[in-house]
PDB file of N, CA and C in Angstrom:
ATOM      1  N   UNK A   1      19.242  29.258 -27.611  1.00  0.00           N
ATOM      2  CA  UNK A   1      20.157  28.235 -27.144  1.00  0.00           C
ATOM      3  C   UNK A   1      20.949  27.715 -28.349  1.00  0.00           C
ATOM      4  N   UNK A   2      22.349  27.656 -28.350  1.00  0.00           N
ATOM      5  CA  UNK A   2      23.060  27.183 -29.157  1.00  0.00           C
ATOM      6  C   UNK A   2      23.079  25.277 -29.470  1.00  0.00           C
ATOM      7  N   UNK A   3      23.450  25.149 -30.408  1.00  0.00           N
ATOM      8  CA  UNK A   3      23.837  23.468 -30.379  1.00  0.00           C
ATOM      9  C   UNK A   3      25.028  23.411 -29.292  1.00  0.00           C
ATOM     10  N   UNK A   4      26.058  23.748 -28.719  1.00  0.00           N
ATOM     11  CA  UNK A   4      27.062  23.508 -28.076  1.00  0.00           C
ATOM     12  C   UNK A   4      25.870  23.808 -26.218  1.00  0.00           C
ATOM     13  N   UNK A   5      24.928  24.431 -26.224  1.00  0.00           N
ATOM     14  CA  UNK A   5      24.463  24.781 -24.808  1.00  0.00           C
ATOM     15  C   UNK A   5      23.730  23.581 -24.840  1.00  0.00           C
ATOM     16  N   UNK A   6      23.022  23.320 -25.985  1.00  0.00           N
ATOM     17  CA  UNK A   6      21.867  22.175 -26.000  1.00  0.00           C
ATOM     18  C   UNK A   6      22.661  20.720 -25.720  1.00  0.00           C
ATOM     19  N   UNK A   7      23.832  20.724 -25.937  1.00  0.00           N
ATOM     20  CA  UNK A   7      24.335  19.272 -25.826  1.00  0.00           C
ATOM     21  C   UNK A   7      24.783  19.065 -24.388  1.00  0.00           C
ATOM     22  N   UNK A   8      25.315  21.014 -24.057  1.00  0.00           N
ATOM     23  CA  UNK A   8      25.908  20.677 -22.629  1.00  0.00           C
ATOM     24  C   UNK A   8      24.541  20.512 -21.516  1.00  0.00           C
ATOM     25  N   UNK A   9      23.287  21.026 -21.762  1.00  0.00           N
ATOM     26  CA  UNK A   9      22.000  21.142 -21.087  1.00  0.00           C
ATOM     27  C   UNK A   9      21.690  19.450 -20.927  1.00  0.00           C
ATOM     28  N   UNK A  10      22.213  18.832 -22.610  1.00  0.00           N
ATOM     29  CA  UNK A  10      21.295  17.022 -22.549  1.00  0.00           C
ATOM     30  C   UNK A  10      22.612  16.216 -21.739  1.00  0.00           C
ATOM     31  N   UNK A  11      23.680  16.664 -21.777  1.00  0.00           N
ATOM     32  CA  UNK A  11      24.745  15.780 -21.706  1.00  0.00           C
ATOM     33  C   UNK A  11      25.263  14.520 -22.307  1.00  0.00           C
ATOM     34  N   UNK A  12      25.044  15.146 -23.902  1.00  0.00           N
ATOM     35  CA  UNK A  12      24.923  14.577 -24.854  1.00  0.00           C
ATOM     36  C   UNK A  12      26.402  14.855 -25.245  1.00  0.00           C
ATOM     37  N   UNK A  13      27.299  14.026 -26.011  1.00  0.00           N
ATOM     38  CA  UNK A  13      28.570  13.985 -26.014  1.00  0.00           C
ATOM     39  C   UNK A  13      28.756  14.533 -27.695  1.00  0.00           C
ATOM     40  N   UNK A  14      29.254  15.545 -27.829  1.00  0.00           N
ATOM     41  CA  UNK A  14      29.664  16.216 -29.519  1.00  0.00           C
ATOM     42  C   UNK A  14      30.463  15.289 -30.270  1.00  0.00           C
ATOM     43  N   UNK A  15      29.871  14.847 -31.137  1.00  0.00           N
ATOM     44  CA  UNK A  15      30.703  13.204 -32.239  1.00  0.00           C
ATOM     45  C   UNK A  15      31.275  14.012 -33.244  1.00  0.00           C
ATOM     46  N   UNK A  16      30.813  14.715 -33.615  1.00  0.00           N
ATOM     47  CA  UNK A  16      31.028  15.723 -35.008  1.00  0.00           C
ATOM     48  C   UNK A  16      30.954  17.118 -34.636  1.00  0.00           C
ATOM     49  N   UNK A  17      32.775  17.558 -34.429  1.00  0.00           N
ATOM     50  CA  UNK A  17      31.975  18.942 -34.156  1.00  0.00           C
ATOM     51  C   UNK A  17      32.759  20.083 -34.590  1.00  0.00           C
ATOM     52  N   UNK A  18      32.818  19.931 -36.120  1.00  0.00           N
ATOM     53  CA  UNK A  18      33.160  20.665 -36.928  1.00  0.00           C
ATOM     54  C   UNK A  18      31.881  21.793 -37.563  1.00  0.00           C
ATOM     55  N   UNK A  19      31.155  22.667 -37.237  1.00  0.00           N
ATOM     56  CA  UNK A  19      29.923  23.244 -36.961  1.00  0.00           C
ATOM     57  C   UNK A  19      30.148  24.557 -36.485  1.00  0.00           C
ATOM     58  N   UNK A  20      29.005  25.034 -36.907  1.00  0.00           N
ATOM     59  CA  UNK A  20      28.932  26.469 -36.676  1.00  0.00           C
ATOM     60  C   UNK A  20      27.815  26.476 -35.786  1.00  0.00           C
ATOM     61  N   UNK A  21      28.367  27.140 -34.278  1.00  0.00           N
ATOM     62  CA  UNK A  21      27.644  27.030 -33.044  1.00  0.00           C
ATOM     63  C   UNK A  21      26.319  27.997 -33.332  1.00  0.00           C
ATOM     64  N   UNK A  22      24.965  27.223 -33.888  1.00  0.00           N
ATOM     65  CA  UNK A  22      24.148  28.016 -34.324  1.00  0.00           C
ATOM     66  C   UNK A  22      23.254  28.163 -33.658  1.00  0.00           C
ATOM     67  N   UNK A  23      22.381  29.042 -32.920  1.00  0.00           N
ATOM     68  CA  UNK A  23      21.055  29.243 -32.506  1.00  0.00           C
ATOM     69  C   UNK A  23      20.119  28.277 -32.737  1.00  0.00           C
ATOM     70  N   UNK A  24      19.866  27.098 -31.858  1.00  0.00           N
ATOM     71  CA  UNK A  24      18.723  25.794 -32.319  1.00  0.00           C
ATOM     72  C   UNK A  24      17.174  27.185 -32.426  1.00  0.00           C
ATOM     73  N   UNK A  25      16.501  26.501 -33.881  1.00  0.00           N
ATOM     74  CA  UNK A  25      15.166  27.074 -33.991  1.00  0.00           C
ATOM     75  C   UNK A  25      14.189  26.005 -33.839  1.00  0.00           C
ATOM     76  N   UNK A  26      14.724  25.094 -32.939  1.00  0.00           N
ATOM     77  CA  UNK A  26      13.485  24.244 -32.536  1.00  0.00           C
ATOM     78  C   UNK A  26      14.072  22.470 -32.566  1.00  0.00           C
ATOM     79  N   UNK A  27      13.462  21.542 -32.857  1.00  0.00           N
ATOM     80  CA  UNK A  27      13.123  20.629 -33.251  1.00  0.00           C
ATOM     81  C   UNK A  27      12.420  19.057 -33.084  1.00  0.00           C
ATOM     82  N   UNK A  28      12.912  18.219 -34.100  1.00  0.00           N
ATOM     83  CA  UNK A  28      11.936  17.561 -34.913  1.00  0.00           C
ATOM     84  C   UNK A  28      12.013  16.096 -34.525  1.00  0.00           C
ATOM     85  N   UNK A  29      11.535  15.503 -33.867  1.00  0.00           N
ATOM     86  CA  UNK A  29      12.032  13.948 -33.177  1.00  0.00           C
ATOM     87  C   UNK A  29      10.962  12.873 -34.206  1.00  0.00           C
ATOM     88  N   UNK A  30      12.097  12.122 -35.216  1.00  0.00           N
ATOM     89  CA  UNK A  30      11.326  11.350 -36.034  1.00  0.00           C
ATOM     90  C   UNK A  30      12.560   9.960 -36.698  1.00  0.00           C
ATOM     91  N   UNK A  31      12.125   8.875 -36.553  1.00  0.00           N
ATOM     92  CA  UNK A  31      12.705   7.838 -37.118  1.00  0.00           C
ATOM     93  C   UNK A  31      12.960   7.928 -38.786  1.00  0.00           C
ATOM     94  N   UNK A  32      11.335   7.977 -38.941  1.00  0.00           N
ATOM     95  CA  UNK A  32      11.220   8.107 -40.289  1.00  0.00           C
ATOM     96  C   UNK A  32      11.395   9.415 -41.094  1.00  0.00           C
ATOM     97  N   UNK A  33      12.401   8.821 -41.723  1.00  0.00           N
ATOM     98  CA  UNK A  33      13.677   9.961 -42.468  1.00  0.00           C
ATOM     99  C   UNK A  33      12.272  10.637 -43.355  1.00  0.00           C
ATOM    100  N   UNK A  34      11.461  10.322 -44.077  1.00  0.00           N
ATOM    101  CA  UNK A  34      10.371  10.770 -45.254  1.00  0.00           C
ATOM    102  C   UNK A  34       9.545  12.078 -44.342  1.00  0.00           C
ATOM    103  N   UNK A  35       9.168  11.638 -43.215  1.00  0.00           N
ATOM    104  CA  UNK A  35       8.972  12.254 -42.019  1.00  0.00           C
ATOM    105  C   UNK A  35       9.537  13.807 -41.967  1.00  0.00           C
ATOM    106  N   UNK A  36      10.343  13.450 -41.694  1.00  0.00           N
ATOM    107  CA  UNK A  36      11.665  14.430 -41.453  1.00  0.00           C
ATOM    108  C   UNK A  36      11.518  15.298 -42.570  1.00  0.00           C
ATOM    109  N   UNK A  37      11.690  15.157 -43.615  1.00  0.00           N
ATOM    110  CA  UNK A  37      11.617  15.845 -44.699  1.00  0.00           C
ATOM    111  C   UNK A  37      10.271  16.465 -45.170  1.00  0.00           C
ATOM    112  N   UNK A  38       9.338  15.802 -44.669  1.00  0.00           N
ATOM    113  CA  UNK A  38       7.801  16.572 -45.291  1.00  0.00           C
ATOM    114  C   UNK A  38       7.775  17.489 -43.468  1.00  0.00           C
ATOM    115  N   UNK A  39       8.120  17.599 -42.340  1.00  0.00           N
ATOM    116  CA  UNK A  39       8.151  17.934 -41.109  1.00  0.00           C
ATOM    117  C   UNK A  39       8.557  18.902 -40.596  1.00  0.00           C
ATOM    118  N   UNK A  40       9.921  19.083 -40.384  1.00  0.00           N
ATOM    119  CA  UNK A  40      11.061  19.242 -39.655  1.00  0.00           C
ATOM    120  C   UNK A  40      11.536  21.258 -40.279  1.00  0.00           C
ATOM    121  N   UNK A  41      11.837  21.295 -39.250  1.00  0.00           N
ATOM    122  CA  UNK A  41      12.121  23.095 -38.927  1.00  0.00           C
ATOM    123  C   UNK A  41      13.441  23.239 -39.768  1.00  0.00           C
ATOM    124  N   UNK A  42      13.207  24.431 -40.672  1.00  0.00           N
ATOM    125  CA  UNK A  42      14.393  24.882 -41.038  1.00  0.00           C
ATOM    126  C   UNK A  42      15.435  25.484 -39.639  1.00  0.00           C
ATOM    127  N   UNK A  43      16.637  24.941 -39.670  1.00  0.00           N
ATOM    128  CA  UNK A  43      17.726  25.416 -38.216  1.00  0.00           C
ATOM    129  C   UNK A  43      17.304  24.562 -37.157  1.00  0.00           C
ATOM    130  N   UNK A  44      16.692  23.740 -37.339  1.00  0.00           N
ATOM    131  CA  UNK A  44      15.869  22.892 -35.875  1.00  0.00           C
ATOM    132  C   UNK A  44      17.200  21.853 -35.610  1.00  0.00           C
ATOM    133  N   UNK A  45      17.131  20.798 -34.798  1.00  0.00           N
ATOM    134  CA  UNK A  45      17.619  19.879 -34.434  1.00  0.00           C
ATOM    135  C   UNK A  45      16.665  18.282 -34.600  1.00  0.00           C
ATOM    136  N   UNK A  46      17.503  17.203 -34.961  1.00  0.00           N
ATOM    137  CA  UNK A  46      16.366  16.474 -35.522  1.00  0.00           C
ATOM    138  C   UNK A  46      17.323  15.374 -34.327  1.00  0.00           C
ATOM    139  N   UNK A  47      16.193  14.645 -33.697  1.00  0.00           N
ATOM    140  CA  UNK A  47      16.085  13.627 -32.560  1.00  0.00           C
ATOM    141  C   UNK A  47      15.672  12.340 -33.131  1.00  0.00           C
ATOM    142  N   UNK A  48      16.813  11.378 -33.408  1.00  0.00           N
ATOM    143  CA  UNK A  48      16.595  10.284 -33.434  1.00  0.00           C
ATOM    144  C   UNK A  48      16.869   8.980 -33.317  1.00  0.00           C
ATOM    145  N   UNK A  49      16.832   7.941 -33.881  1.00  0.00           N
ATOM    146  CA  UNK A  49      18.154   6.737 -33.506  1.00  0.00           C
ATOM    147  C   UNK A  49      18.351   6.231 -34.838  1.00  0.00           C
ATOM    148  N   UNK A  50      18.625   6.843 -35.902  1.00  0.00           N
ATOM    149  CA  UNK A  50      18.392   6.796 -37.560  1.00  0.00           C
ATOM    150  C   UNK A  50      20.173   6.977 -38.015  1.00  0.00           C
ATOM    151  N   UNK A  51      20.745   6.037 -37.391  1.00  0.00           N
ATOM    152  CA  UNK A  51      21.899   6.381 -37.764  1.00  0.00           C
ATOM    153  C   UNK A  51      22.993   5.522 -38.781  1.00  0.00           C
ATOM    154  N   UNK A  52      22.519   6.865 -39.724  1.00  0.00           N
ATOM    155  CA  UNK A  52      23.728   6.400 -40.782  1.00  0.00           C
ATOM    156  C   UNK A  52      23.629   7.549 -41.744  1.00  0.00           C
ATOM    157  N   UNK A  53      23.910   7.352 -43.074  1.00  0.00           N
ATOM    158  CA  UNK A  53      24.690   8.582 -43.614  1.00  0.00           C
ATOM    159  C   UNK A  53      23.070   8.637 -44.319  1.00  0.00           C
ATOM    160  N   UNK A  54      21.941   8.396 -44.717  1.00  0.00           N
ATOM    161  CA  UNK A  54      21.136   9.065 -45.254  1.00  0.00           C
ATOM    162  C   UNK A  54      20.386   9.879 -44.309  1.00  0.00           C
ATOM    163  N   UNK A  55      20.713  10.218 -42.654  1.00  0.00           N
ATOM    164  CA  UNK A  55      19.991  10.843 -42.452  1.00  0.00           C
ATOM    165  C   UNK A  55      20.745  12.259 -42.366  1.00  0.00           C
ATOM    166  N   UNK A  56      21.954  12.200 -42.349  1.00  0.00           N
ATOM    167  CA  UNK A  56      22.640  13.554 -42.794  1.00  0.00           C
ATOM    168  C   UNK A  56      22.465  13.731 -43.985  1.00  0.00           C
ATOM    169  N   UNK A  57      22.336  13.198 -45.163  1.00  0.00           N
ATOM    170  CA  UNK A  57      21.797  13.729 -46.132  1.00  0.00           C
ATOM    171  C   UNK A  57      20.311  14.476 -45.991  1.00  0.00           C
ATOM    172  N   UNK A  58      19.325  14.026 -45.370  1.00  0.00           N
ATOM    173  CA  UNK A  58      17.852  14.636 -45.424  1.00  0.00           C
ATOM    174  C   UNK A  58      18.258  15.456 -44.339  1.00  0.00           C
ATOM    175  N   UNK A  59      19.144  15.884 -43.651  1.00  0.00           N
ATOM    176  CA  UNK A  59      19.276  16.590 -42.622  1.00  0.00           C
ATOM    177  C   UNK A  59      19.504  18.046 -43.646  1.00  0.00           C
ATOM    178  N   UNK A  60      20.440  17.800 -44.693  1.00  0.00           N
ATOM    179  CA  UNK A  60      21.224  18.932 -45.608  1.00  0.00           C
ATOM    180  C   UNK A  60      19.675  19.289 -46.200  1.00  0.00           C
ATOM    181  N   UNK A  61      19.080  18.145 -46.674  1.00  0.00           N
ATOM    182  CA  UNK A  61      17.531  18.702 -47.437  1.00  0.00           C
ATOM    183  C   UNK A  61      16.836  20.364 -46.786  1.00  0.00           C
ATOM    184  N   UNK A  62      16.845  19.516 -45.743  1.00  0.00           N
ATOM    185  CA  UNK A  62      15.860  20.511 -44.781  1.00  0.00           C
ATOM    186  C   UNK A  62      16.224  21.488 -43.743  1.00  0.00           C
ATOM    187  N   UNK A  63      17.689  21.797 -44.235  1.00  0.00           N
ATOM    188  CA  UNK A  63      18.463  22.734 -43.110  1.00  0.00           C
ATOM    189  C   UNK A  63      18.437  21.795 -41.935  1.00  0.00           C
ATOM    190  N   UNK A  64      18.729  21.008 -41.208  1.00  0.00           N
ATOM    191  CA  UNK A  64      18.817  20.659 -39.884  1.00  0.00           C
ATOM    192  C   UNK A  64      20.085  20.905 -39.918  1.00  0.00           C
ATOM    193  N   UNK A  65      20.447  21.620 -38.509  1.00  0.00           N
ATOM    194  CA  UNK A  65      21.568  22.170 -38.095  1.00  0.00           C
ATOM    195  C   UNK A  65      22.394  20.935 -36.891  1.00  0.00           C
ATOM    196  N   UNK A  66      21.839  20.066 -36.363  1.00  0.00           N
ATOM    197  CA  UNK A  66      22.187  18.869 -35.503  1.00  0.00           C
ATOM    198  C   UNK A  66      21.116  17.555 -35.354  1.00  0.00           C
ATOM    199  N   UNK A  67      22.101  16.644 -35.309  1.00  0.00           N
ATOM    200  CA  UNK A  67      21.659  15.507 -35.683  1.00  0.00           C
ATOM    201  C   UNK A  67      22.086  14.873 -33.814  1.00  0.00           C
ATOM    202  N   UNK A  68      20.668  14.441 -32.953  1.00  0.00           N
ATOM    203  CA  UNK A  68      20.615  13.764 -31.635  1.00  0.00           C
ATOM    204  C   UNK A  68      20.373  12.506 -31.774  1.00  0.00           C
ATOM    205  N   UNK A  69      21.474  11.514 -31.761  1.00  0.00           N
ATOM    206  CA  UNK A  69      21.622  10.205 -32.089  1.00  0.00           C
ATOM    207  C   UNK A  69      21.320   9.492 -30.850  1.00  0.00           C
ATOM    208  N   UNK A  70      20.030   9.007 -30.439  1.00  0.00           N
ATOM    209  CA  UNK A  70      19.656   8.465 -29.059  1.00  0.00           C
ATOM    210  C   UNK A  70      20.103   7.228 -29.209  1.00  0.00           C
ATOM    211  N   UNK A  71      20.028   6.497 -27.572  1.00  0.00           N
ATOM    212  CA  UNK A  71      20.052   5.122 -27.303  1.00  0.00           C
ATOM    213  C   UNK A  71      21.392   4.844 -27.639  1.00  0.00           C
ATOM    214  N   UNK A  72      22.180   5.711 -27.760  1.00  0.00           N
ATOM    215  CA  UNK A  72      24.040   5.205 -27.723  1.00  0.00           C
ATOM    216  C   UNK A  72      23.981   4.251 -28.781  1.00  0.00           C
ATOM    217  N   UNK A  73      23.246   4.556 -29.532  1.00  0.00           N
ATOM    218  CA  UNK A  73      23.857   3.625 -31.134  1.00  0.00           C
ATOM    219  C   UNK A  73      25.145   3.652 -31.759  1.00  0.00           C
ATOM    220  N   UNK A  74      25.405   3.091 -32.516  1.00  0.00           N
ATOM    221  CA  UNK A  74      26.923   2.896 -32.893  1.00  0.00           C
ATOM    222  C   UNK A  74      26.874   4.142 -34.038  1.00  0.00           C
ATOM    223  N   UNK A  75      27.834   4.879 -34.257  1.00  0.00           N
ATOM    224  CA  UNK A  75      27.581   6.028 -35.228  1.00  0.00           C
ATOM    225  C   UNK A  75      28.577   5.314 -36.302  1.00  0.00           C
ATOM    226  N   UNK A  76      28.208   5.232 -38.082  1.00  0.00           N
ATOM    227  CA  UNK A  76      29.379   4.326 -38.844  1.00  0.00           C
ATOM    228  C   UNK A  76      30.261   5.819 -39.278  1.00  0.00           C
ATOM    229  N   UNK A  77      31.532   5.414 -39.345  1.00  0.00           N
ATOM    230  CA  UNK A  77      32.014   7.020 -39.962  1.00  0.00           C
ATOM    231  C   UNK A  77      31.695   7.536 -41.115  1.00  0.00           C
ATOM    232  N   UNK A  78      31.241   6.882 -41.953  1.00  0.00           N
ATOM    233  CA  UNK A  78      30.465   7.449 -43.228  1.00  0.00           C
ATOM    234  C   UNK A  78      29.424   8.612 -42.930  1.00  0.00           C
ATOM    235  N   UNK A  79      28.605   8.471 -41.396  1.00  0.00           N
ATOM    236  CA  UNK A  79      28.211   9.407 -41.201  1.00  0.00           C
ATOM    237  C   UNK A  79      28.593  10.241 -40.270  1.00  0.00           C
ATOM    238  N   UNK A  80      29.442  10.151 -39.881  1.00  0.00           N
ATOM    239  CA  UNK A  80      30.328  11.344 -39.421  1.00  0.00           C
ATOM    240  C   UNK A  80      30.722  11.729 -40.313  1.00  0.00           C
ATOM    241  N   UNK A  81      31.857  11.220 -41.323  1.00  0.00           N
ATOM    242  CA  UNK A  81      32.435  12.240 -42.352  1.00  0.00           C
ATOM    243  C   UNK A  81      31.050  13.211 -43.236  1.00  0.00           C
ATOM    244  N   UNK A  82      30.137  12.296 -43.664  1.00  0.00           N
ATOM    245  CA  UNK A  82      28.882  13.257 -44.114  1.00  0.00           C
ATOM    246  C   UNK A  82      28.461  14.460 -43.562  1.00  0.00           C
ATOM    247  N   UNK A  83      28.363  14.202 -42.127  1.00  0.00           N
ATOM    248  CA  UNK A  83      27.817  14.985 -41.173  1.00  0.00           C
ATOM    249  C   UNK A  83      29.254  16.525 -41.394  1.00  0.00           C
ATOM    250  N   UNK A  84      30.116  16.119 -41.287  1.00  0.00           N
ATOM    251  CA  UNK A  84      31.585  16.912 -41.039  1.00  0.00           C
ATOM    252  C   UNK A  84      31.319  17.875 -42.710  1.00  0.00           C
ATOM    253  N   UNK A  85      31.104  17.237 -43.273  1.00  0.00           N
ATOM    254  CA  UNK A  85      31.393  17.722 -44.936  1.00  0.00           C
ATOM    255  C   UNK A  85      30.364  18.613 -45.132  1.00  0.00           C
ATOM    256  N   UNK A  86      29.129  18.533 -44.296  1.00  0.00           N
ATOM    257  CA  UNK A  86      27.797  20.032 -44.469  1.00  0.00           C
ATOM    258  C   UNK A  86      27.407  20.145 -43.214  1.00  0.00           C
ATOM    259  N   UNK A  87      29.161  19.892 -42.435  1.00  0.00           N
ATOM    260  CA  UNK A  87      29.292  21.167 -41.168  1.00  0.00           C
ATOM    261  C   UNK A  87      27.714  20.665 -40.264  1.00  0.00           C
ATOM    262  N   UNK A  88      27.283  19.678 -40.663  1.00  0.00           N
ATOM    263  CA  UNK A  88      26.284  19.503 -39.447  1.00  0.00           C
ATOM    264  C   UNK A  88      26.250  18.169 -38.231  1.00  0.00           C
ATOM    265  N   UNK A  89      26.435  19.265 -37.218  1.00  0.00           N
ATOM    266  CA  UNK A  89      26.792  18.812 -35.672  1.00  0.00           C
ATOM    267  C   UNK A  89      26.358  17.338 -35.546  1.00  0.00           C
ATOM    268  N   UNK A  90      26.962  16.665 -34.826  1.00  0.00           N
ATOM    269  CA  UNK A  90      26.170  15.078 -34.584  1.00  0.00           C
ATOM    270  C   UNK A  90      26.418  14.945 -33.027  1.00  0.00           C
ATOM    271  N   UNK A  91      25.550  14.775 -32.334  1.00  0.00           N
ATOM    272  CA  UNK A  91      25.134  14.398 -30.725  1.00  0.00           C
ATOM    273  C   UNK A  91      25.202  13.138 -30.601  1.00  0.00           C
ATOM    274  N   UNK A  92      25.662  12.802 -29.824  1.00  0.00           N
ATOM    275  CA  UNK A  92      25.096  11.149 -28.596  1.00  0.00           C
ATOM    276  C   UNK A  92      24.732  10.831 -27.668  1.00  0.00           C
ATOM    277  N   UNK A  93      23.981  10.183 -27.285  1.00  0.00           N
ATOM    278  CA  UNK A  93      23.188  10.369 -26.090  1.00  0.00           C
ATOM    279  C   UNK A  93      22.498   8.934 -26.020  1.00  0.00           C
ATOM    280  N   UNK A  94      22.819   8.505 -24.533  1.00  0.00           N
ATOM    281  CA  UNK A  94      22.034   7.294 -24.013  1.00  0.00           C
ATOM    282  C   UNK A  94      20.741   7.101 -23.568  1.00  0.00           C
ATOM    283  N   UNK A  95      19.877   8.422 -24.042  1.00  0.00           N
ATOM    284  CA  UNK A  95      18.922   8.415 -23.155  1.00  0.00           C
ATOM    285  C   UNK A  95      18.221   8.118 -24.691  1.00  0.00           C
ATOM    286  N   UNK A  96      16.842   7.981 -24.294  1.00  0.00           N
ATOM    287  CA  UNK A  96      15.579   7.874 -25.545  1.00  0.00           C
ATOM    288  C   UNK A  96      15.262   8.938 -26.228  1.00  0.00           C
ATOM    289  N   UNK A  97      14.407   8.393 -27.190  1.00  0.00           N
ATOM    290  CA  UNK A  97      13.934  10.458 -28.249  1.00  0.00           C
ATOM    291  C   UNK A  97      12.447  10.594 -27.478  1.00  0.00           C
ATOM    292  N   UNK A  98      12.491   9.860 -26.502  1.00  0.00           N
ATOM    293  CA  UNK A  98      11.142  10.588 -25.684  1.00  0.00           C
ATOM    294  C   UNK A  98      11.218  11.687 -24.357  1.00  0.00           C
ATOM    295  N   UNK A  99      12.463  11.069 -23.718  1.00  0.00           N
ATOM    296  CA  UNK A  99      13.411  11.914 -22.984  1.00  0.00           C
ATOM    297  C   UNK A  99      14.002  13.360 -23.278  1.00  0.00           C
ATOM    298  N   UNK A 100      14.552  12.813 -24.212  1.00  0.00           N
ATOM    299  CA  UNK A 100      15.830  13.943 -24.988  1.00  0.00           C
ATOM    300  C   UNK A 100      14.361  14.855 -25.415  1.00  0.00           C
ATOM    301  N   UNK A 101      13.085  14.979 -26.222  1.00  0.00           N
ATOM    302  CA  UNK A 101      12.740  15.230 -26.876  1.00  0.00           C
ATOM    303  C   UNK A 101      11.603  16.462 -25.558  1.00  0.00           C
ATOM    304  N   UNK A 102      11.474  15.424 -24.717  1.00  0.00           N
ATOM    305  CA  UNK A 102      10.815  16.136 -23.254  1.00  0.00           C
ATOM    306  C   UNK A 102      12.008  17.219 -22.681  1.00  0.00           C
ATOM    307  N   UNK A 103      13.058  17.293 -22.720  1.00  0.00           N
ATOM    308  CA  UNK A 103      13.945  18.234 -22.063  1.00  0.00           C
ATOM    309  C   UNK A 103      14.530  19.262 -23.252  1.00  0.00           C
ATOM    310  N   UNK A 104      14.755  18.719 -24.215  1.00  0.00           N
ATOM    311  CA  UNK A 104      14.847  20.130 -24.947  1.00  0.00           C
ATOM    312  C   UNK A 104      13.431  20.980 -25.119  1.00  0.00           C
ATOM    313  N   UNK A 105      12.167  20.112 -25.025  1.00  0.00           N
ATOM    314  CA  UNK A 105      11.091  21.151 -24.856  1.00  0.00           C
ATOM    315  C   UNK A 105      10.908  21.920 -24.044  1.00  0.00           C
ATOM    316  N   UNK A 106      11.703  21.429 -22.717  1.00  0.00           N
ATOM    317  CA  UNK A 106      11.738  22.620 -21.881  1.00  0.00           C
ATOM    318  C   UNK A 106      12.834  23.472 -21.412  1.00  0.00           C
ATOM    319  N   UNK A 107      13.762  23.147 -21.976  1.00  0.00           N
ATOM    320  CA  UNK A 107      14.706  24.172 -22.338  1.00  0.00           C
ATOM    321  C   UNK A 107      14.158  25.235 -23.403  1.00  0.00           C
ATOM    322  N   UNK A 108      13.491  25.156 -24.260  1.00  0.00           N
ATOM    323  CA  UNK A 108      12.640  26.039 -25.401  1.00  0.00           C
ATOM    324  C   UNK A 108      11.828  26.531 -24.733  1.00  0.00           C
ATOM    325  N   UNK A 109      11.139  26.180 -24.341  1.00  0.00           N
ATOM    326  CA  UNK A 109      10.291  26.671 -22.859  1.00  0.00           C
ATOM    327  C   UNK A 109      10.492  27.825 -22.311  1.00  0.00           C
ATOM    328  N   UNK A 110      11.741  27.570 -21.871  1.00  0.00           N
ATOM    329  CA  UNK A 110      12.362  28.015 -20.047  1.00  0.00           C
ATOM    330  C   UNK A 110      12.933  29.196 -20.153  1.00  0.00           C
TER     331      UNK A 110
END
């Protein structure tokens, strides 16, 4: 499943989508950015409500290929432009990272 199928599957709205439509290899639903980084799947997708520009930075750490910004948080453009500048995708979505995190498992699944 691509990041562009996975957003159209959550109905999650593309914020950043200057990206290379890549094969999701999984991922990683975590607040805590330290988390994320000792955790999280190289190519995965990381699920959270952590929004601002250090989590596109630990996103670049650890290969994350898309960033699922739950609960319709306000995105600041600092992390969009971050996100835009290492080409990695940014999602939005009103639903929770318990939700979002239950339906892409079964899209991986399915």
């Amino acid at each position: 499943m691509t990041i562009r199928e996975a957003a159209a599957a959550l109905k999650a709205r593309i914020v950043q989508d200057e990206f290379e439509d890549a094969a999701l290899d999984g991922a990683y639903t975590s607040d805590l950015l330290s988390d994320v980084m000792a955790n999280a799947r190289d190519g995965g997708a990381l699920i959270t409500i952590q929004a601002h520009k250090n989590t596109v930075a630990v996103a670049t750490l650890v290969n994350i290929t898309a960033i699922i910004i739950c609960n319709n948080r306000p995105l600041p453009d600092d992390m969009i432009e971050a996100a835009r500048n290492e080409g990695i995708a940014v999602l939005l979505t009103a639903e929770n990272q318990f939700t979002v995190s239950g339906k892409l498992w079964a899209l991986f699944k399915g």
